[in-house]
N, C-alpha and C. Protein backbone atom coordinates (compact mmCIF):
# COMPACT_ATOMS: atom_id res chain seq x y z
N UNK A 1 15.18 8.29 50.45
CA UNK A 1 15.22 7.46 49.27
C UNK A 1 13.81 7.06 48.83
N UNK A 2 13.05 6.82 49.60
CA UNK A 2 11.57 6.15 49.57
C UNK A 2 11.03 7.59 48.92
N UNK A 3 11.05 8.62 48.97
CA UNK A 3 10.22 9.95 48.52
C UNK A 3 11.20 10.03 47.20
N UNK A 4 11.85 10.07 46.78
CA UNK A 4 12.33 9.45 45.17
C UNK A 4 11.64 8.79 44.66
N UNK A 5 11.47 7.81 45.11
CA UNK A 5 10.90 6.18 44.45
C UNK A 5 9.32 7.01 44.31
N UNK A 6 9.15 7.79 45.12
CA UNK A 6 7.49 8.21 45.14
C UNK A 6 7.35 9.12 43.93
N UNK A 7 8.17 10.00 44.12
CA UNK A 7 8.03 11.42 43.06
C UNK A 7 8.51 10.60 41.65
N UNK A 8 9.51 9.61 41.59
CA UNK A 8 9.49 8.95 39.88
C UNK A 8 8.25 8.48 39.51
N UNK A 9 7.66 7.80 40.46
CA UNK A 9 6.66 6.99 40.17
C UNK A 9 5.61 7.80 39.60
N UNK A 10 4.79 8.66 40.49
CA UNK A 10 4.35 9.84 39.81
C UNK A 10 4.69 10.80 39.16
N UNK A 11 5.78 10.89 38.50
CA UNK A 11 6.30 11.69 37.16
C UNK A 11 6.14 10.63 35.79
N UNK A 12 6.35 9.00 36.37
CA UNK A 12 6.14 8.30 35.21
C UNK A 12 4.53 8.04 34.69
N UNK A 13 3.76 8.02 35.94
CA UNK A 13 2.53 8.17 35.80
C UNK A 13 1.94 9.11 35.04
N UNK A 14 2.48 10.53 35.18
CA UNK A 14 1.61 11.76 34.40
C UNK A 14 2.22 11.21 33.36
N UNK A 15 3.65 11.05 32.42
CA UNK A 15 4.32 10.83 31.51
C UNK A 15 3.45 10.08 30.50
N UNK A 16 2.97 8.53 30.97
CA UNK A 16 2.23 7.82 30.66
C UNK A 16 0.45 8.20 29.99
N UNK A 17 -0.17 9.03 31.08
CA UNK A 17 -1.36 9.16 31.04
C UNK A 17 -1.24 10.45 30.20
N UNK A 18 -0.05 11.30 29.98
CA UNK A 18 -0.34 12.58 28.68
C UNK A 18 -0.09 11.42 27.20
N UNK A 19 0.36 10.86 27.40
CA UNK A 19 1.04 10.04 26.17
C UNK A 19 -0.17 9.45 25.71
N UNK A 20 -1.13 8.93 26.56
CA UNK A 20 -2.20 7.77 26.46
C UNK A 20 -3.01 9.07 26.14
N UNK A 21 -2.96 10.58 26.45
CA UNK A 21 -4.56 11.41 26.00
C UNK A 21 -3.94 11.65 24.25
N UNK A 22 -2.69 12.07 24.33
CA UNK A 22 -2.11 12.38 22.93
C UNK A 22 -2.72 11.53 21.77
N UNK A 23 -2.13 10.18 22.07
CA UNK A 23 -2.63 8.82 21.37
C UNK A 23 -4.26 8.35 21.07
N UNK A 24 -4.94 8.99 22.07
CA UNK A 24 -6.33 8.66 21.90
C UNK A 24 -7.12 10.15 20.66
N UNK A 25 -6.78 11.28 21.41
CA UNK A 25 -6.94 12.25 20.62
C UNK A 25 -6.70 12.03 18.98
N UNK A 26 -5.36 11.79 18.89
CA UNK A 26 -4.86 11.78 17.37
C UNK A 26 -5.89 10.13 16.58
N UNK A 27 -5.70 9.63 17.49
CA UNK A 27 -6.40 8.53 16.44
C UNK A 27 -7.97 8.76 16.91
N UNK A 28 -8.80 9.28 17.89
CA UNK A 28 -10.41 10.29 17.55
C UNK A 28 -10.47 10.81 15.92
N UNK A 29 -9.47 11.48 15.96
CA UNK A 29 -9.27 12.48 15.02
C UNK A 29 -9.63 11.60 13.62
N UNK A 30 -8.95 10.42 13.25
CA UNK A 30 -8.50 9.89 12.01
C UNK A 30 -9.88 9.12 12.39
N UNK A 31 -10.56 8.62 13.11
CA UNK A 31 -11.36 7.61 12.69
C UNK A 31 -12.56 8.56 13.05
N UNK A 32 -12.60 9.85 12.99
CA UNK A 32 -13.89 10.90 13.10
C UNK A 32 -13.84 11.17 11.41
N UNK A 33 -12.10 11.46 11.06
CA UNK A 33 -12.33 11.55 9.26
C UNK A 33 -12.89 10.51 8.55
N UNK A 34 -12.36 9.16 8.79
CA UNK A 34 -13.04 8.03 8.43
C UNK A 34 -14.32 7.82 8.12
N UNK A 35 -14.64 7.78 9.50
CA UNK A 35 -16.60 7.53 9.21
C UNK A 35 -17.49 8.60 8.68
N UNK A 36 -17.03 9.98 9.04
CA UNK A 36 -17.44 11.30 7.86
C UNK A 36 -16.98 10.84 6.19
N UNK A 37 -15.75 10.39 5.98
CA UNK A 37 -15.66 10.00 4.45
C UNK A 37 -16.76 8.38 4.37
N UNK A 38 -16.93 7.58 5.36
CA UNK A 38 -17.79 6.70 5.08
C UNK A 38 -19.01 6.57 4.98
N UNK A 39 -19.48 8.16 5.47
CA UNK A 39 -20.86 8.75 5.53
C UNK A 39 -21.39 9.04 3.84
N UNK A 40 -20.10 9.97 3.36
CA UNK A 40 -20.53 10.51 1.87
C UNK A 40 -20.11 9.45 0.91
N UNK A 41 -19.32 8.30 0.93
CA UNK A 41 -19.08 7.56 0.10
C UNK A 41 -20.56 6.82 -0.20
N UNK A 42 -21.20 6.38 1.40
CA UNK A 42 -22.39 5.54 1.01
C UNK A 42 -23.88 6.29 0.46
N UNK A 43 -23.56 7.55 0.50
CA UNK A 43 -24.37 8.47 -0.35
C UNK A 43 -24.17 8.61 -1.61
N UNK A 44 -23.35 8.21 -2.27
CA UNK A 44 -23.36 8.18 -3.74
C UNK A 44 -23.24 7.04 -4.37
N UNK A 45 -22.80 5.62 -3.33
CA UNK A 45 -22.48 4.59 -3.68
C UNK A 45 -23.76 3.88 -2.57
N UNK A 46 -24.65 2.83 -3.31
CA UNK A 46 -25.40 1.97 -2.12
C UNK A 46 -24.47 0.56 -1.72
N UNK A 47 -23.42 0.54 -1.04
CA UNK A 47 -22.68 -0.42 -0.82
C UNK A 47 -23.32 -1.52 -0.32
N UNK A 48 -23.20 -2.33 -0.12
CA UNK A 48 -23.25 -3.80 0.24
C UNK A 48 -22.16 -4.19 1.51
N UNK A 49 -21.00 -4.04 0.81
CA UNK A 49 -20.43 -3.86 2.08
C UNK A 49 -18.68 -3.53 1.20
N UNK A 50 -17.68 -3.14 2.54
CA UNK A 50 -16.74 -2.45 1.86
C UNK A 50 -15.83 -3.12 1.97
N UNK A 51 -15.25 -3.85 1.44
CA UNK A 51 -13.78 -4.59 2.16
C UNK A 51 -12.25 -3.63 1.85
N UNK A 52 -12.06 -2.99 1.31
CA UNK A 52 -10.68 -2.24 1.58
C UNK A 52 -11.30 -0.65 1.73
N UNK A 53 -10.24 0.05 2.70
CA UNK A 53 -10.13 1.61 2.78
C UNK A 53 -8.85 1.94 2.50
N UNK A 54 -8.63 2.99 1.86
CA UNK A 54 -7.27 2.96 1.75
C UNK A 54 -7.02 4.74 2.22
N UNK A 55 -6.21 5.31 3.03
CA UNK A 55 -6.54 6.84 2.91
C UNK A 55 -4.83 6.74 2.33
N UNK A 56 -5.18 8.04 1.35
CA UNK A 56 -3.28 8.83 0.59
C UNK A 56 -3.82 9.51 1.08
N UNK A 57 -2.54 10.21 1.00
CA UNK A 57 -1.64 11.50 1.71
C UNK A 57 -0.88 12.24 0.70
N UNK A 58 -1.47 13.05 -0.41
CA UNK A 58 -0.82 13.66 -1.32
C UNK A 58 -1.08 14.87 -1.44
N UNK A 59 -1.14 15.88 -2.36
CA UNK A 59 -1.86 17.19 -2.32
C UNK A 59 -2.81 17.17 -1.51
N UNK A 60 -3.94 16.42 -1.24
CA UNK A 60 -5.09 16.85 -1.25
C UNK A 60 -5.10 15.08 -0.10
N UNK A 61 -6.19 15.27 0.76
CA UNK A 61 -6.01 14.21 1.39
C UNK A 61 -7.00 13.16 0.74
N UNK A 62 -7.50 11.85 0.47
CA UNK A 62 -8.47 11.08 0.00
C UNK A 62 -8.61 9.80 0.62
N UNK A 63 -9.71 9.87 1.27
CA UNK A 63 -10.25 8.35 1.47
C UNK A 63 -10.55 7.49 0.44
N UNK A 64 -10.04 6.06 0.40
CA UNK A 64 -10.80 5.62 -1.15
C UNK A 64 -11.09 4.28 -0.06
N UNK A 65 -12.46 4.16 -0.85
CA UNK A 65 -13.07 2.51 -0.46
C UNK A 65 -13.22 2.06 -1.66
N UNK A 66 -13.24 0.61 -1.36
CA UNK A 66 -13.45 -0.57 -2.32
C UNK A 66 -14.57 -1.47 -1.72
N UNK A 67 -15.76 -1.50 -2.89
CA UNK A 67 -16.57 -3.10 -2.13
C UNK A 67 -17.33 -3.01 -3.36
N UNK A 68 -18.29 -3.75 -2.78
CA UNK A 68 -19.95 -4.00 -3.95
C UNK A 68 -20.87 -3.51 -3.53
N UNK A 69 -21.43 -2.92 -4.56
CA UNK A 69 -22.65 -2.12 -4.77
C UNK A 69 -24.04 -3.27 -4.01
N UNK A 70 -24.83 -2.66 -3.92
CA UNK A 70 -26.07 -4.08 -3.48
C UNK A 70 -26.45 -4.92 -5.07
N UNK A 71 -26.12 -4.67 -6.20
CA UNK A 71 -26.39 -4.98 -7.51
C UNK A 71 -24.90 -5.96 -7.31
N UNK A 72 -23.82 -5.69 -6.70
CA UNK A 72 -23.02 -6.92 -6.90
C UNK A 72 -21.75 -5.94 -8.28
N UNK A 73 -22.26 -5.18 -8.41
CA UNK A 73 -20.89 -4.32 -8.80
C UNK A 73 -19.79 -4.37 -7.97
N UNK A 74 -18.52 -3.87 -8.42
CA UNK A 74 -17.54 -3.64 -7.70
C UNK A 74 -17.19 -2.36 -8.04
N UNK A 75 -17.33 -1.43 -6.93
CA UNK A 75 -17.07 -0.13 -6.97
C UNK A 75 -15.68 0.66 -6.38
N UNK A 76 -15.57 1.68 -6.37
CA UNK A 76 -14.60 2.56 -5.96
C UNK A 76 -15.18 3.89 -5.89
N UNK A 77 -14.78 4.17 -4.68
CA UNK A 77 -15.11 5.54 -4.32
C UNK A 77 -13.84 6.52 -3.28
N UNK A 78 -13.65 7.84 -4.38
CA UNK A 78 -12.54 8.54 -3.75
C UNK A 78 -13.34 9.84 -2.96
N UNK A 79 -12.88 9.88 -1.95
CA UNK A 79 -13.83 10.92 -1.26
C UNK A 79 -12.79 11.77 -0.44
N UNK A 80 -12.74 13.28 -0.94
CA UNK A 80 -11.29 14.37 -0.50
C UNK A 80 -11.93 14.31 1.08
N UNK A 81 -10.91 14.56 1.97
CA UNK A 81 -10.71 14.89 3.60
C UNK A 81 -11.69 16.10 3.34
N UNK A 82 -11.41 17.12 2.49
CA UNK A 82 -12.00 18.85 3.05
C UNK A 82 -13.25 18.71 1.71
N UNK A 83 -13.14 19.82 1.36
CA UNK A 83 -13.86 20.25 -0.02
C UNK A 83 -13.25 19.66 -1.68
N UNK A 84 -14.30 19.29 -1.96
CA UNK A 84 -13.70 18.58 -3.51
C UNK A 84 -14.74 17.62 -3.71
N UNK A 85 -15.15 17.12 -4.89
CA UNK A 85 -15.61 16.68 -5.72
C UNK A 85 -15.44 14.85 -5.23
N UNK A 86 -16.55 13.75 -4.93
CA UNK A 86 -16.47 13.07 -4.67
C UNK A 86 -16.42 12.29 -5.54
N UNK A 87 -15.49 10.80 -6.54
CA UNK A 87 -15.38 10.44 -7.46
C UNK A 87 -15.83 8.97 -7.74
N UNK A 88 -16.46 8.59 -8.49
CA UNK A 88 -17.30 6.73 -8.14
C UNK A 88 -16.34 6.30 -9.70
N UNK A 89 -15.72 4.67 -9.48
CA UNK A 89 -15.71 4.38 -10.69
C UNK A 89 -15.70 2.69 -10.48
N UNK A 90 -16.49 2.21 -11.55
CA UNK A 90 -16.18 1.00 -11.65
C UNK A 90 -14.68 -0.11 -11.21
N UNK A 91 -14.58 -1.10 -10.89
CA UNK A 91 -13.41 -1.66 -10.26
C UNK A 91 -13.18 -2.22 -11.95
N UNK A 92 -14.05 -2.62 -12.96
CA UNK A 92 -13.21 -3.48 -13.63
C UNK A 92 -12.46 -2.19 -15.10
N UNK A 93 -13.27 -0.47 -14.51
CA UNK A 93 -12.58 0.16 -15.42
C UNK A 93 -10.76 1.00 -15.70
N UNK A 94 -10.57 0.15 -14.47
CA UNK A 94 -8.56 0.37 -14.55
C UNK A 94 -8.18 -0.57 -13.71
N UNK A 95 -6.70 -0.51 -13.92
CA UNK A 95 -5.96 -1.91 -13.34
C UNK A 95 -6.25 -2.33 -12.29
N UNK A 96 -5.88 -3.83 -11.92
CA UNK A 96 -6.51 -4.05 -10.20
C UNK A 96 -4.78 -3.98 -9.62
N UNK A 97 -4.63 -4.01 -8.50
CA UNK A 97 -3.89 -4.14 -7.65
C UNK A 97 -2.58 -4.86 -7.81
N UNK A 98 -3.16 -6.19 -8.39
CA UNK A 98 -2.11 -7.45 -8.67
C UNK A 98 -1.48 -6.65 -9.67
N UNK A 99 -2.33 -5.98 -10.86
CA UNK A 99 -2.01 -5.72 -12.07
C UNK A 99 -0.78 -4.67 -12.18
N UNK A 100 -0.76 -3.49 -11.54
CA UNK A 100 -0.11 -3.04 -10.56
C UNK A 100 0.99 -3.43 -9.78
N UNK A 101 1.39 -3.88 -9.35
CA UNK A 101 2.48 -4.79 -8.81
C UNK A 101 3.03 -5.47 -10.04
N UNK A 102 2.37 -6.31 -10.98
CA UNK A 102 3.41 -7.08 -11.89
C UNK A 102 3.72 -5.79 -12.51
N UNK A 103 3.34 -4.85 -13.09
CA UNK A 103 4.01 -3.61 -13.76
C UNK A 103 5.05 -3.16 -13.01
N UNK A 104 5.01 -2.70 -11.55
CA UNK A 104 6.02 -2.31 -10.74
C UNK A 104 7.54 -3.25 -10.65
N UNK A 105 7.03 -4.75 -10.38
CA UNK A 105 7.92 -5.67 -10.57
C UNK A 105 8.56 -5.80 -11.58
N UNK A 106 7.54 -5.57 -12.95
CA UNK A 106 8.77 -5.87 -14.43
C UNK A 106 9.80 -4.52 -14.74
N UNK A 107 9.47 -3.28 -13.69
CA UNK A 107 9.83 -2.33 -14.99
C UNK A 107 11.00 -2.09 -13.57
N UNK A 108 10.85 -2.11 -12.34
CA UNK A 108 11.69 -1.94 -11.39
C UNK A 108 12.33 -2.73 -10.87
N UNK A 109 11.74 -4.16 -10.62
CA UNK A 109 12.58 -5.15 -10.26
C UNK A 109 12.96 -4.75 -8.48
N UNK A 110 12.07 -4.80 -7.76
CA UNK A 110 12.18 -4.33 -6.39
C UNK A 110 12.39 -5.26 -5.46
N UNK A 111 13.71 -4.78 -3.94
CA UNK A 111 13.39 -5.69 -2.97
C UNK A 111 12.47 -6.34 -2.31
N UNK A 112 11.35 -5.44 -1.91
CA UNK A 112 10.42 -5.76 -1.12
C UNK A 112 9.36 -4.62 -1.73
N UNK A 113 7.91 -5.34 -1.91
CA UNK A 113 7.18 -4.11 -1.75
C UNK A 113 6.38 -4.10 -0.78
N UNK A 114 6.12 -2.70 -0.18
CA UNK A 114 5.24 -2.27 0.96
C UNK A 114 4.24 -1.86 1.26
N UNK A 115 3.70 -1.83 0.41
CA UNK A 115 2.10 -1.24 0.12
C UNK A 115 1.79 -0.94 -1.50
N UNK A 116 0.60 -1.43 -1.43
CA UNK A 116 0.12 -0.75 -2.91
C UNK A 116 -1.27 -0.09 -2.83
N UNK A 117 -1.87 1.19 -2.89
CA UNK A 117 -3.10 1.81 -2.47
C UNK A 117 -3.46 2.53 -3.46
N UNK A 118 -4.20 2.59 -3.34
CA UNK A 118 -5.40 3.80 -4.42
C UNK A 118 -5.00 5.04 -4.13
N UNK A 119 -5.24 6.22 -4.61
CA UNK A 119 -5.00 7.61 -4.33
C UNK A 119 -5.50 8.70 -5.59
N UNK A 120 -5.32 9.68 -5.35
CA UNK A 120 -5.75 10.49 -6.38
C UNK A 120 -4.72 12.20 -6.39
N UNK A 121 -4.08 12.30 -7.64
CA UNK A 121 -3.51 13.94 -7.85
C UNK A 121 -3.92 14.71 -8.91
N UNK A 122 -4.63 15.38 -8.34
CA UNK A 122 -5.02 16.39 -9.75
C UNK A 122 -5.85 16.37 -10.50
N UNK A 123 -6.83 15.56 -9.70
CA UNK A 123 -7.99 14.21 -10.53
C UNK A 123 -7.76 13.07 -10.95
N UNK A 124 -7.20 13.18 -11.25
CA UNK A 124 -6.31 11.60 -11.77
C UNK A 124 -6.53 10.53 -10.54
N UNK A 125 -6.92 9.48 -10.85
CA UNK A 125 -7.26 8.38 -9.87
C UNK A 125 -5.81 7.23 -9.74
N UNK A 126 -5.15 6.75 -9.14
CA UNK A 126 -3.87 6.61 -9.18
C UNK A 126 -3.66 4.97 -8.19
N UNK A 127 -2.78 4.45 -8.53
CA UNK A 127 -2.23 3.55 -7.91
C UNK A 127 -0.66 3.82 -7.05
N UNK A 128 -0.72 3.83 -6.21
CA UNK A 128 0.41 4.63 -5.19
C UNK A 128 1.30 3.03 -4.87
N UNK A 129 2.49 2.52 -5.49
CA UNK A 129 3.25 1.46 -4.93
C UNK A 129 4.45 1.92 -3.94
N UNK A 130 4.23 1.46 -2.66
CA UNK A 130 5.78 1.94 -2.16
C UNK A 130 6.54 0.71 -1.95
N UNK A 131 8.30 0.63 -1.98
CA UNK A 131 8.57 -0.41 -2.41
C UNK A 131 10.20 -0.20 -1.66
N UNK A 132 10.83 -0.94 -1.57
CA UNK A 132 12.38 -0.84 -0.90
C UNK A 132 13.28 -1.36 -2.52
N UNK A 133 14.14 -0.22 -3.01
CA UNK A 133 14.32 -0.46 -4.22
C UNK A 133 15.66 -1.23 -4.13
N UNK A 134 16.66 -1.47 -5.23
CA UNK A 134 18.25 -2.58 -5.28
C UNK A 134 19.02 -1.66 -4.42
N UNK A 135 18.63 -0.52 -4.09
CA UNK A 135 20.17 0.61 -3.99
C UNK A 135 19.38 0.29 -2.16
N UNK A 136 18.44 -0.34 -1.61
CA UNK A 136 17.44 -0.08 -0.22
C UNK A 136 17.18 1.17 -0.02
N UNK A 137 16.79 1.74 -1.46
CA UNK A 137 16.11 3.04 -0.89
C UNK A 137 14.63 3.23 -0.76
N UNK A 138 13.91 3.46 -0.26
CA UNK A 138 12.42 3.54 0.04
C UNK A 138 11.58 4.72 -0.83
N UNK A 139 10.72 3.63 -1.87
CA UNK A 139 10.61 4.12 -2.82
C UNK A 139 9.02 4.15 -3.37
N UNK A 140 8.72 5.48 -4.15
CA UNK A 140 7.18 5.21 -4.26
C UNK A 140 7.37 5.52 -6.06
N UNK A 141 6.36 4.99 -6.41
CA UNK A 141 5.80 4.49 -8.01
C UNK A 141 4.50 4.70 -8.19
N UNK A 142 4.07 6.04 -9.53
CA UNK A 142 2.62 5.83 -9.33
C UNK A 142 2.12 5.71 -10.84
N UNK A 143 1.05 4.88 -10.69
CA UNK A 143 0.53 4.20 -12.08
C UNK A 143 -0.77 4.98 -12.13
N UNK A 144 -1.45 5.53 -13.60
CA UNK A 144 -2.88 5.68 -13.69
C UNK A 144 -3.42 4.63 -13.28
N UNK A 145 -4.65 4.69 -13.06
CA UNK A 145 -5.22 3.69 -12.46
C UNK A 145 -6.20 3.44 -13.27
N UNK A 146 -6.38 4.51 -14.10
CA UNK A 146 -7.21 4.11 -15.81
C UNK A 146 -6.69 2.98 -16.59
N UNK A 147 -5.11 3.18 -16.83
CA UNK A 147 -4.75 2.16 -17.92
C UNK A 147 -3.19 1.87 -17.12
N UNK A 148 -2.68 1.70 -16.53
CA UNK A 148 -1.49 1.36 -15.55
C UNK A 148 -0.18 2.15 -16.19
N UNK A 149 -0.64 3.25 -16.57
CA UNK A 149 0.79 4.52 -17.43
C UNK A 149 1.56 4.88 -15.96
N UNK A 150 2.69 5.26 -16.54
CA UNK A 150 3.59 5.78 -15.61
C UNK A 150 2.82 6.83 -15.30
N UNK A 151 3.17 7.55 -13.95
CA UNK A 151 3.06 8.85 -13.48
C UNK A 151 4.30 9.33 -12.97
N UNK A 152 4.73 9.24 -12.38
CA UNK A 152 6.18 9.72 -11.73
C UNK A 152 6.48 8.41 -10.82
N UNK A 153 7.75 8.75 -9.96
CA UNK A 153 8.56 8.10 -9.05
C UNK A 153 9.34 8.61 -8.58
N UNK A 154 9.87 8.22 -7.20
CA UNK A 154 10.95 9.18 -6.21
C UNK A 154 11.41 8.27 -4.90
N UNK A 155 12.61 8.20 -4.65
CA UNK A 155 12.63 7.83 -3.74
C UNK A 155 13.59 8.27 -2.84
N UNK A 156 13.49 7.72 -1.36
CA UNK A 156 14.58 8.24 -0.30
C UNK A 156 15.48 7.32 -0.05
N UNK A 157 16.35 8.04 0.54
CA UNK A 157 17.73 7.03 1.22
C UNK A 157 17.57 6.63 2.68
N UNK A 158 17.68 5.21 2.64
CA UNK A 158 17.09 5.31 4.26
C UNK A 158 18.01 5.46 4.91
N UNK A 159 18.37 5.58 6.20
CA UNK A 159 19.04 6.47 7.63
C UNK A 159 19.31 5.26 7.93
């Protein structure tokens, strides 16, 4: 019985310690993309400092930061995961965030919302809302981020 108790113990052990290399690996990975997109953002932008990152997950992958310039601007910078064109734009030249949300709220009328992030498809610089809609289906909404226009919407049924 005691050589049971031994061999679980060390089966839960390897179990544990592949789980813990998996987990370290995958998030290396995301915060090696990170500071490479935080490398070229501060090359086109002289930040000050950054207070939001936001990464989408759409066609094309994009880091976007938000902060101030050392002049005290408020900037935005979309910077693709691979190859692509790095994009700078003023914060006060499309909707902010809040602005965004009351649009989502008047035109959908949502349970809960779950995020609201920056993103970009096709060039287009974008406001990505995901949201739990009346029917509880889990739902995303995307606004230009030029002038807060519809772009599409879709959502799932949750399980």
């Amino acid at each position: 019985m005691r050589k049971w108790g031994i061999l679980c113990f060390v089966v839960l052990c390897i179990f544990f310690w592949q789980a813990a290399s998996v987990y370290h690996t995958a998030i290396g990975q995301k915060q090696s993309l990170m500071e490479t997109a935080r490398k070229r953002a501060i090359e086109r932008v002289a930040f000050a400092r950054i207070d939001q990152v936001y990464t989408y997950y759409g066609e094309k992958t994009y880091i976007v930061f938000m902060g101030d310039d050392r002049k005290g601007a408020r900037k935005i910078v979309w910077v693709p995961e691979k190859s692509g064109s790095i994009v700078v734009k003023d914060a006060k030249s499309g909707i902010t965030q809040e602005e965004a949300i009351k649009k989502l709220t008047a035109e959908r009328n949502p349970k809960k919302i779950v995020s609201a992030k920056l993103g970009m498809e096709k060039g287009v610089p974008l406001w990505e809302l995901t949201y739990i809609d009346q029917n509880n289906r889990y739902s995303f909404y995307y606004l230009s981020f030029k002038d807060g226009a519809f772009l599409k919407r879709y959502s799932f049924q949750q399980s």
